[in-house]
PDB file of N, CA and C in Angstrom:
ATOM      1  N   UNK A   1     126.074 145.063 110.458  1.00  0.00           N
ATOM      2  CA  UNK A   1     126.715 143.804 110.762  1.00  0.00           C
ATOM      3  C   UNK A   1     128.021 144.039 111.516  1.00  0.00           C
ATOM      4  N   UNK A   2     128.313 145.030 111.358  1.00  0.00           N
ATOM      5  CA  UNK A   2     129.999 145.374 112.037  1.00  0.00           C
ATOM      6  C   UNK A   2     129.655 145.864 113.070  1.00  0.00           C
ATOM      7  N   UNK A   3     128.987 146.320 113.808  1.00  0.00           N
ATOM      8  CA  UNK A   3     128.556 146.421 114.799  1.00  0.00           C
ATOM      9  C   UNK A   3     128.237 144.806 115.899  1.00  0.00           C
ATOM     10  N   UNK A   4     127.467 144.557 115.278  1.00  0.00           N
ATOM     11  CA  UNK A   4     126.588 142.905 115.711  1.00  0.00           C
ATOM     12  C   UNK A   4     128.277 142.024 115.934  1.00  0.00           C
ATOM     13  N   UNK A   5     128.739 142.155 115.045  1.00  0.00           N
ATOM     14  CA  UNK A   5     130.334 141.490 114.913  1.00  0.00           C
ATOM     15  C   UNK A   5     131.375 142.276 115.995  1.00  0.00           C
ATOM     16  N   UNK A   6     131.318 143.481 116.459  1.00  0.00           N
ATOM     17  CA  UNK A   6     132.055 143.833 117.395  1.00  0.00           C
ATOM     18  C   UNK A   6     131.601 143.610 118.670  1.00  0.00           C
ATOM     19  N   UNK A   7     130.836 143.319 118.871  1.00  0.00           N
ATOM     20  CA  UNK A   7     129.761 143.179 119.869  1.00  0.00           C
ATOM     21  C   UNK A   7     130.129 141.697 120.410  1.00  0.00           C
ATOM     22  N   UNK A   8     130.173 140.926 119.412  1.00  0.00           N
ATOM     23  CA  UNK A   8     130.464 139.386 119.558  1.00  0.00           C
ATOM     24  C   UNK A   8     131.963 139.496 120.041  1.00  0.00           C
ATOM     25  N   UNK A   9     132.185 140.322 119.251  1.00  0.00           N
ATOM     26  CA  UNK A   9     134.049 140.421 119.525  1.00  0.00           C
ATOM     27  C   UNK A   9     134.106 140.373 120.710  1.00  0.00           C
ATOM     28  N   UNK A  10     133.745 141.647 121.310  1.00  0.00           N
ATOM     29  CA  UNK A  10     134.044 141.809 122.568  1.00  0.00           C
ATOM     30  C   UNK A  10     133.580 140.841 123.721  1.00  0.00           C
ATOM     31  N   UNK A  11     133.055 139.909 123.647  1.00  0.00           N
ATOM     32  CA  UNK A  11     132.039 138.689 124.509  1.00  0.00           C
ATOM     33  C   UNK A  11     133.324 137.509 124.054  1.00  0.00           C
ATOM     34  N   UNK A  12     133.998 137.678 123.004  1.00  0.00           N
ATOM     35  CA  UNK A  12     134.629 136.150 122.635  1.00  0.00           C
ATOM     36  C   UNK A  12     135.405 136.111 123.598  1.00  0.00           C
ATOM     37  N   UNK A  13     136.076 134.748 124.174  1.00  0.00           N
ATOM     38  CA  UNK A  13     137.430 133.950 124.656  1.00  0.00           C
ATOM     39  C   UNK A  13     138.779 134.333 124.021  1.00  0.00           C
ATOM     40  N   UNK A  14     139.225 135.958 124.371  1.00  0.00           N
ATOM     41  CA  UNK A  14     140.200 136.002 123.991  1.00  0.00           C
ATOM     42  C   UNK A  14     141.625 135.836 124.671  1.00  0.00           C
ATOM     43  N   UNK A  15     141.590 135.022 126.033  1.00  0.00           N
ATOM     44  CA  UNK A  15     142.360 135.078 127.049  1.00  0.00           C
ATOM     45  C   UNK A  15     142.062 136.060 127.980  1.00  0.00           C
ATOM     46  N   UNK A  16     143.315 136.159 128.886  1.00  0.00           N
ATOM     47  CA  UNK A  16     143.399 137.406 129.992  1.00  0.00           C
ATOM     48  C   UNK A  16     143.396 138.500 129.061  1.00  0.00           C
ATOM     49  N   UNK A  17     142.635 139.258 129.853  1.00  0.00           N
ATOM     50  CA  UNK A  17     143.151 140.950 129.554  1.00  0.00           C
ATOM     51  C   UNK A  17     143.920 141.194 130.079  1.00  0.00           C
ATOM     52  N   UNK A  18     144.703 141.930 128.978  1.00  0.00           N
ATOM     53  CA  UNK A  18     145.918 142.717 128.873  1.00  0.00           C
ATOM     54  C   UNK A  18     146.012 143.855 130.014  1.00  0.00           C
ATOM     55  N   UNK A  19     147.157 144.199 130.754  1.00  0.00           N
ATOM     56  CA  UNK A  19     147.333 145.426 131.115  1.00  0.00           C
ATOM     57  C   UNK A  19     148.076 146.795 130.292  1.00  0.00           C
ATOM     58  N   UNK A  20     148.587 145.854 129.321  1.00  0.00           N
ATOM     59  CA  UNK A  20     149.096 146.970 128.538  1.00  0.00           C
ATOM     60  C   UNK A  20     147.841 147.085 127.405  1.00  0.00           C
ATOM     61  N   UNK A  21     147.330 148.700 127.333  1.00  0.00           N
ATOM     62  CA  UNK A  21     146.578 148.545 125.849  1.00  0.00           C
ATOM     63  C   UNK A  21     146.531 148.815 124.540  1.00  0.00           C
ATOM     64  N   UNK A  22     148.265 148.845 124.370  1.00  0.00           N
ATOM     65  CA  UNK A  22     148.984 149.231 123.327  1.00  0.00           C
ATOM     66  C   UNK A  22     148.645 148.052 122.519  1.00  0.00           C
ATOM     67  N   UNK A  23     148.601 146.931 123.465  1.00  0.00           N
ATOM     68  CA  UNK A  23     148.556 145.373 123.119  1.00  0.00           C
ATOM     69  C   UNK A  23     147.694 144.863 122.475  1.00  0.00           C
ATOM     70  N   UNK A  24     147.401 144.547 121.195  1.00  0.00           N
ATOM     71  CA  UNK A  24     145.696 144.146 121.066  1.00  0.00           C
ATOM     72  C   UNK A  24     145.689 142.854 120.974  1.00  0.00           C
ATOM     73  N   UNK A  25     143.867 142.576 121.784  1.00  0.00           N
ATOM     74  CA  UNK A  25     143.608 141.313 122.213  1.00  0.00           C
ATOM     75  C   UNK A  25     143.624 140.280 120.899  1.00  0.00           C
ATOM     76  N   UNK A  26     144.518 139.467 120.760  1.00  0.00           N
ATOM     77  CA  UNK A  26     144.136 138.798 119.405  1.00  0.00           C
ATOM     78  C   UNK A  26     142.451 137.816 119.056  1.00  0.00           C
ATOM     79  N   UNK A  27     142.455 137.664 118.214  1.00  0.00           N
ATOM     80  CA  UNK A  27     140.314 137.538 117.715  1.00  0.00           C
ATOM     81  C   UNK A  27     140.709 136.822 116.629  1.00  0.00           C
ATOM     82  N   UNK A  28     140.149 135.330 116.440  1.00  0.00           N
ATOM     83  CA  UNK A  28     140.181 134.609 115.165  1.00  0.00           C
ATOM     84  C   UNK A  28     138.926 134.767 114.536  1.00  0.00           C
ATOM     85  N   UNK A  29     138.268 135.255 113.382  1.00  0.00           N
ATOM     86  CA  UNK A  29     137.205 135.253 112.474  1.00  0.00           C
ATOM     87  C   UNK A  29     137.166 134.075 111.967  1.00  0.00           C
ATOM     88  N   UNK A  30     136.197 133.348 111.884  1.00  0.00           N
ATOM     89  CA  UNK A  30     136.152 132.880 110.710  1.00  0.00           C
ATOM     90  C   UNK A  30     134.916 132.838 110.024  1.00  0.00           C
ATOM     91  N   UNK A  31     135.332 132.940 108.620  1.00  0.00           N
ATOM     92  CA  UNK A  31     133.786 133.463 107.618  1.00  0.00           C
ATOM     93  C   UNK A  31     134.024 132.014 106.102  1.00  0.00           C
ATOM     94  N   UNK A  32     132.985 132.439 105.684  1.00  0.00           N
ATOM     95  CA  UNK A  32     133.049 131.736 104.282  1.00  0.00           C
ATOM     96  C   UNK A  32     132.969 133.150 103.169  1.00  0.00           C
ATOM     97  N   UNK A  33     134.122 133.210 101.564  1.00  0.00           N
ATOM     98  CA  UNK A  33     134.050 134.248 101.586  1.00  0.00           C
ATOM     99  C   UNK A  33     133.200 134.404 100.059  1.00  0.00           C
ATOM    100  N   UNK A  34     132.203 134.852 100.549  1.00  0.00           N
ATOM    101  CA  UNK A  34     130.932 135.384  99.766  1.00  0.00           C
ATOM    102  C   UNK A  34     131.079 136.635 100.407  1.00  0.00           C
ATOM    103  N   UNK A  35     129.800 137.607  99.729  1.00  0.00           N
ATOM    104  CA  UNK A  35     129.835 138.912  99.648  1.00  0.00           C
ATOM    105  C   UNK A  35     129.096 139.563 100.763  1.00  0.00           C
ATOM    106  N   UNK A  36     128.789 138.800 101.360  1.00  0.00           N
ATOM    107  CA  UNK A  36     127.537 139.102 102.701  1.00  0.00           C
ATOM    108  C   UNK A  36     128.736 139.171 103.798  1.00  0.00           C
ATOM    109  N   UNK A  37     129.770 138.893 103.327  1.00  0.00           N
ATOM    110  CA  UNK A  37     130.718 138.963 104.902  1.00  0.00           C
ATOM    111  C   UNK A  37     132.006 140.247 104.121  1.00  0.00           C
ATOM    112  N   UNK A  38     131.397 140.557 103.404  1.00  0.00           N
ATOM    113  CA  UNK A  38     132.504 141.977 103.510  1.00  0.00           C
ATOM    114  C   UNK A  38     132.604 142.981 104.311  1.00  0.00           C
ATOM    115  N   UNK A  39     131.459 142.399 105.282  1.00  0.00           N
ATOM    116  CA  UNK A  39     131.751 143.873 106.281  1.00  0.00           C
ATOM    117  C   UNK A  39     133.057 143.678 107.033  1.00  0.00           C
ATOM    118  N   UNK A  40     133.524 142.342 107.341  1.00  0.00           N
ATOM    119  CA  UNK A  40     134.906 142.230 107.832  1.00  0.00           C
ATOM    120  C   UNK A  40     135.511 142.619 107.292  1.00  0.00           C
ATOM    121  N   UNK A  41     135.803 142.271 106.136  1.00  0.00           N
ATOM    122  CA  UNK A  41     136.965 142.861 105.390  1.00  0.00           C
ATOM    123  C   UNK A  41     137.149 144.316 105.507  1.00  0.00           C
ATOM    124  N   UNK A  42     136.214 145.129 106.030  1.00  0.00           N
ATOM    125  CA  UNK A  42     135.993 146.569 105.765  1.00  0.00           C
ATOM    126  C   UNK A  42     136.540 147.162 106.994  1.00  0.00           C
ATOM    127  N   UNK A  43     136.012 146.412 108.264  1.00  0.00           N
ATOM    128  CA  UNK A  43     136.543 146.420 109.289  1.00  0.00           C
ATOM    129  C   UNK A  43     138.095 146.378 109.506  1.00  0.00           C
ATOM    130  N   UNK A  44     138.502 145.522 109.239  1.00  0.00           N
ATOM    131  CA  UNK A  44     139.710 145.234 109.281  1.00  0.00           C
ATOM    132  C   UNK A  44     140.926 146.241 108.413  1.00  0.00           C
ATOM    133  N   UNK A  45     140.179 146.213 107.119  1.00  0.00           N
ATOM    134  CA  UNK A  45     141.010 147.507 106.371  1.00  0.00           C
ATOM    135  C   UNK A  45     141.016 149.408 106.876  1.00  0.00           C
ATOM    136  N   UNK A  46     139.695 149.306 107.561  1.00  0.00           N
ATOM    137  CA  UNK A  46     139.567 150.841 108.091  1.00  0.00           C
ATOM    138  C   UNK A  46     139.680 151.151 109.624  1.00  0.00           C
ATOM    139  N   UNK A  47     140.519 149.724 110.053  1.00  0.00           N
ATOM    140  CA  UNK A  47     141.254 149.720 111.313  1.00  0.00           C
ATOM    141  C   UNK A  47     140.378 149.682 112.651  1.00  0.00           C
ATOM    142  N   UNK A  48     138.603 149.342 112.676  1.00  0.00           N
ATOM    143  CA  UNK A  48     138.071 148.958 113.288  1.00  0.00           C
ATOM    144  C   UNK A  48     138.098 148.211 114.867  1.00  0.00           C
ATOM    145  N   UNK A  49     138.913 147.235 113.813  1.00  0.00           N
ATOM    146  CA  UNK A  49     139.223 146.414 115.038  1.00  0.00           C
ATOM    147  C   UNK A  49     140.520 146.769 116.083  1.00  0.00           C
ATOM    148  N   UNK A  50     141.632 147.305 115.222  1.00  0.00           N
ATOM    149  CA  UNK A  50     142.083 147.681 115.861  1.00  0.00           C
ATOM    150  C   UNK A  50     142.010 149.316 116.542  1.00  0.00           C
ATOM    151  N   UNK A  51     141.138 149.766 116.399  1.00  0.00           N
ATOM    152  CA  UNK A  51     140.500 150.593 117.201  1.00  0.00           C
ATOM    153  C   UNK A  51     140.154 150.339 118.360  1.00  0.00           C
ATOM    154  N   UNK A  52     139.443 149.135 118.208  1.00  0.00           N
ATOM    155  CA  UNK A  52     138.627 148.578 119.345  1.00  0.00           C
ATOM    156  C   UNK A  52     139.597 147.653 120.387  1.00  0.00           C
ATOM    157  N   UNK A  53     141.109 147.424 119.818  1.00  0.00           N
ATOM    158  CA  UNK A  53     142.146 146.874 120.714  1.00  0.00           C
ATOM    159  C   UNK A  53     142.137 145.269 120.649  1.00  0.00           C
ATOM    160  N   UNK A  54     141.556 144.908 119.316  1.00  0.00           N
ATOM    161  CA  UNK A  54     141.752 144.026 118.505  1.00  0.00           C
ATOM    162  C   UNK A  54     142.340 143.479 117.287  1.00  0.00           C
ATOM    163  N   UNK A  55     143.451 141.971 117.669  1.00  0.00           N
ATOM    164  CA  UNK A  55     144.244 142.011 116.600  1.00  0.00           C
ATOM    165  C   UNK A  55     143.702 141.155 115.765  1.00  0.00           C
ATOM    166  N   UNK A  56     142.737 141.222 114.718  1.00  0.00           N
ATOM    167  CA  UNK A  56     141.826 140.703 114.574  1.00  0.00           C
ATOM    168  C   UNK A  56     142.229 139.646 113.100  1.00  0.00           C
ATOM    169  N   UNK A  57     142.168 138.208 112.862  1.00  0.00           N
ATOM    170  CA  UNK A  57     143.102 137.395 112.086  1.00  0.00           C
ATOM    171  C   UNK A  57     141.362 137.072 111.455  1.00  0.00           C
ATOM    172  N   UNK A  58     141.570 136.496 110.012  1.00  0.00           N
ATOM    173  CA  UNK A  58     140.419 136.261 108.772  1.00  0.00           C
ATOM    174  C   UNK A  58     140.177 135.232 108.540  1.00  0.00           C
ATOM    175  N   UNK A  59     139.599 133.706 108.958  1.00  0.00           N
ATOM    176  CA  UNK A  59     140.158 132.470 108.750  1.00  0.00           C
ATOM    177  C   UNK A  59     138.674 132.030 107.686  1.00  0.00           C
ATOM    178  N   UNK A  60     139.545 131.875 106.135  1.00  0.00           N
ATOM    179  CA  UNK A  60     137.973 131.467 105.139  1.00  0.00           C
ATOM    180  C   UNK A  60     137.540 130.037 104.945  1.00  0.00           C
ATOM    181  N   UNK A  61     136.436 129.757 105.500  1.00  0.00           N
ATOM    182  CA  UNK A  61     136.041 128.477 105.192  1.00  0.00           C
ATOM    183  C   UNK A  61     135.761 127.566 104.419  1.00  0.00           C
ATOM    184  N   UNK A  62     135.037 127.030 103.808  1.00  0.00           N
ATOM    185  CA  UNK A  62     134.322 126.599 102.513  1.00  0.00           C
ATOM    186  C   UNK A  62     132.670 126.312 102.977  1.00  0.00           C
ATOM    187  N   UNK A  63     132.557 126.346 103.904  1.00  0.00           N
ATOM    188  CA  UNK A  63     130.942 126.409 104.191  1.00  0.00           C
ATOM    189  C   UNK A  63     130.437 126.700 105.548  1.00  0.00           C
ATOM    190  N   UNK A  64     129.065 126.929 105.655  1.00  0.00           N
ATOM    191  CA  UNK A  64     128.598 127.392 106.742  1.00  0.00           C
ATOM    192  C   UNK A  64     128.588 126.608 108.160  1.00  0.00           C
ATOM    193  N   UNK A  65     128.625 125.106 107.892  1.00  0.00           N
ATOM    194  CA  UNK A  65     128.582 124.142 108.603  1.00  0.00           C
ATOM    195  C   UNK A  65     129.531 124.087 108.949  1.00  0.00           C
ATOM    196  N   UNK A  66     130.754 124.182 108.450  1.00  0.00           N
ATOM    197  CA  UNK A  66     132.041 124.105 108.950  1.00  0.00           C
ATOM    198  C   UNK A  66     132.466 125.490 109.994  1.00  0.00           C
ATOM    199  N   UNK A  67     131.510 126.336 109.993  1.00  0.00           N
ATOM    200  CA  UNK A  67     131.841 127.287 110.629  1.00  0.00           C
ATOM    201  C   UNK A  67     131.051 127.099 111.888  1.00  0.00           C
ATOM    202  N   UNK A  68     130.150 126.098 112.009  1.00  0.00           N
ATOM    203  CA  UNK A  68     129.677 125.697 113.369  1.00  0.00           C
ATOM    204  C   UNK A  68     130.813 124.942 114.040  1.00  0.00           C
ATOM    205  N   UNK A  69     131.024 123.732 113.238  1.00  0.00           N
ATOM    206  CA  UNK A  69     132.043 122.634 114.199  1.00  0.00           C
ATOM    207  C   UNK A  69     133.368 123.620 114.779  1.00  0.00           C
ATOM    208  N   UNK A  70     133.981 124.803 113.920  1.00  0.00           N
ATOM    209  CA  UNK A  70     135.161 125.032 114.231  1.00  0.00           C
ATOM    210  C   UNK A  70     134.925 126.166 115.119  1.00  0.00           C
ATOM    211  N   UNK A  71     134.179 126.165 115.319  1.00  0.00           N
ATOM    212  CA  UNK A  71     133.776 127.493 116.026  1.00  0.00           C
ATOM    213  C   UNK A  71     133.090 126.982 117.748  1.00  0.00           C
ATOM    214  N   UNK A  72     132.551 126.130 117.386  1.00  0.00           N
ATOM    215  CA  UNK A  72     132.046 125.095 118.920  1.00  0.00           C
ATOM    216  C   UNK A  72     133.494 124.272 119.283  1.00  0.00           C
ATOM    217  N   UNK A  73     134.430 124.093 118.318  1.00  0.00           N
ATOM    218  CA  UNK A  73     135.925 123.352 118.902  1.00  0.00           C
ATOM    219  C   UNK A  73     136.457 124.692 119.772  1.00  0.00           C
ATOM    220  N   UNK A  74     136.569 125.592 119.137  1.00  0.00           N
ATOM    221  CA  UNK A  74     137.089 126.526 119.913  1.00  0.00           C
ATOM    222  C   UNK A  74     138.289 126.990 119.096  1.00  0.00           C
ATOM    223  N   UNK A  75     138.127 126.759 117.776  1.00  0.00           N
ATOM    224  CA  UNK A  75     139.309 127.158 117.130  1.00  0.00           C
ATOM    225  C   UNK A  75     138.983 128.167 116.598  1.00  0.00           C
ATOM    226  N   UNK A  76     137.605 129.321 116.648  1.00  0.00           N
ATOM    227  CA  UNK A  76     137.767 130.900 116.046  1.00  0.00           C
ATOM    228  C   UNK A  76     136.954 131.170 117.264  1.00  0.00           C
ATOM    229  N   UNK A  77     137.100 132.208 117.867  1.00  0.00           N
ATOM    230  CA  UNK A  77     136.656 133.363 118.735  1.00  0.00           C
ATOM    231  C   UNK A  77     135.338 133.345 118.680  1.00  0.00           C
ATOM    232  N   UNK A  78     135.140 134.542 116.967  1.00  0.00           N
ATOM    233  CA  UNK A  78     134.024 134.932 116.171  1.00  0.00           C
ATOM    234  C   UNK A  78     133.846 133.935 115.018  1.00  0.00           C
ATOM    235  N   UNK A  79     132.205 133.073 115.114  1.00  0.00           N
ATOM    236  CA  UNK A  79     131.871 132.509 113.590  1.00  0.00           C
ATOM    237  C   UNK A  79     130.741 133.186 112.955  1.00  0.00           C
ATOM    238  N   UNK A  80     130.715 133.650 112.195  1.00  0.00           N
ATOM    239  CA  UNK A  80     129.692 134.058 111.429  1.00  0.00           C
ATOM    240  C   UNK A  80     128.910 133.829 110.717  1.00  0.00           C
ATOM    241  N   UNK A  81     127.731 133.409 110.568  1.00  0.00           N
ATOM    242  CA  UNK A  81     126.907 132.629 109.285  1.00  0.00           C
ATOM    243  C   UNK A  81     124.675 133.052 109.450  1.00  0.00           C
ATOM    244  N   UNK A  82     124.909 132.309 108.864  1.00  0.00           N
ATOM    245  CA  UNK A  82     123.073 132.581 108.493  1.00  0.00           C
ATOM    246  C   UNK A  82     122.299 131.478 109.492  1.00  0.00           C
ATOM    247  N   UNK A  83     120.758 131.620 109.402  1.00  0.00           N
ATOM    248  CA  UNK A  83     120.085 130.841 110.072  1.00  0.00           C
ATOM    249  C   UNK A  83     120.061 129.866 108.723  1.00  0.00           C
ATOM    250  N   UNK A  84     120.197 128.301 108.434  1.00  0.00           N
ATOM    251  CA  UNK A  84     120.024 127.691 107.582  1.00  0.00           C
ATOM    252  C   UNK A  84     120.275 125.697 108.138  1.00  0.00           C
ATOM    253  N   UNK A  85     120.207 125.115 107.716  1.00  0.00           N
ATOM    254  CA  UNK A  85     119.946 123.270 108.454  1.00  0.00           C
ATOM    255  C   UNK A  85     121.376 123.282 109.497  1.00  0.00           C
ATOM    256  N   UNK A  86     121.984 123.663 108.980  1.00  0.00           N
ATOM    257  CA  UNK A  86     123.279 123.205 109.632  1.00  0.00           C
ATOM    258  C   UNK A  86     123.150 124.191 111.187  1.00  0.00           C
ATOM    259  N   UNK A  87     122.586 125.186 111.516  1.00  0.00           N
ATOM    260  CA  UNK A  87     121.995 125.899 112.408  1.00  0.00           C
ATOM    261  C   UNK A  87     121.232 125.207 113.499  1.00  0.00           C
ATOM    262  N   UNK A  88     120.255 124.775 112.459  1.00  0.00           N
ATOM    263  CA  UNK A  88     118.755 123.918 113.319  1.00  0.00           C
ATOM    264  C   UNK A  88     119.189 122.589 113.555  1.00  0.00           C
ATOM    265  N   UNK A  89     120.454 121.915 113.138  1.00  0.00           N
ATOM    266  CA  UNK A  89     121.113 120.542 113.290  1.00  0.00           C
ATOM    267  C   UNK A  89     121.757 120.704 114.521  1.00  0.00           C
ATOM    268  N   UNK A  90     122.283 121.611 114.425  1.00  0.00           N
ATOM    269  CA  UNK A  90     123.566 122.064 115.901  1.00  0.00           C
ATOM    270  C   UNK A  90     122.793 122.316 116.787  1.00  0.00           C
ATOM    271  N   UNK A  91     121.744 123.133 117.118  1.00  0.00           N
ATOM    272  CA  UNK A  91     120.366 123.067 118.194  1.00  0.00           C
ATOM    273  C   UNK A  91     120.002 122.103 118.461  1.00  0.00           C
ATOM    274  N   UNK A  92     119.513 120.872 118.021  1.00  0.00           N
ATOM    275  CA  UNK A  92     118.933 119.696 118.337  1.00  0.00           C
ATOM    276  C   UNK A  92     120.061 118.957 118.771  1.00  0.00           C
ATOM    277  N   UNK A  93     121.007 119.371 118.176  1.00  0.00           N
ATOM    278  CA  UNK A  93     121.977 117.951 118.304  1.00  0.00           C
ATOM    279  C   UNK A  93     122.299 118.112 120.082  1.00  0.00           C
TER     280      UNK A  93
END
């Protein structure tokens, strides 16, 4: 998953790139926090992201659906979640 998640990272709207790369690109997450999303947390503690030249911020939700709307507003980078209604709602809609 931390892979699949850096991957996204690197594709998100994080502004201009930097010329300095001391600088890291800042990255809003946002997750709901159950145990299926600890790979962020893991990331983030074993410096992953900022490896990768990402300043990478944790934003916890309360549900999966909410991680569609805020994530299609444009208020996290990276959203993370499962295939489940609120998925197949946002497709049709």
């Amino acid at each position: 998953m931390v892979a699949i998640m850096l991957a996204a990272a690197s594709c998100a709207s994080t502004g201009p790139a930097t010329t300095n790369p001391t600088v890291p690109a800042k990255l809003t997450i946002g997750y709901v926090p159950i145990l299926i999303y600890a790979p962020f947390y893991i990331a983030k503690e074993k410096g992953y992201f900022q490896e990768a030249g990402l300043d990478a911020t944790l934003e916890p939700l309360a549900g999966g659906a909410d991680m569609l709307i805020q994530t299609a507003a444009g208020n996290f980078d990276v959203g993370a979640g499962g295939i489940g209604a609120a998925v197949f709602n946002a497709v049709a809609g």
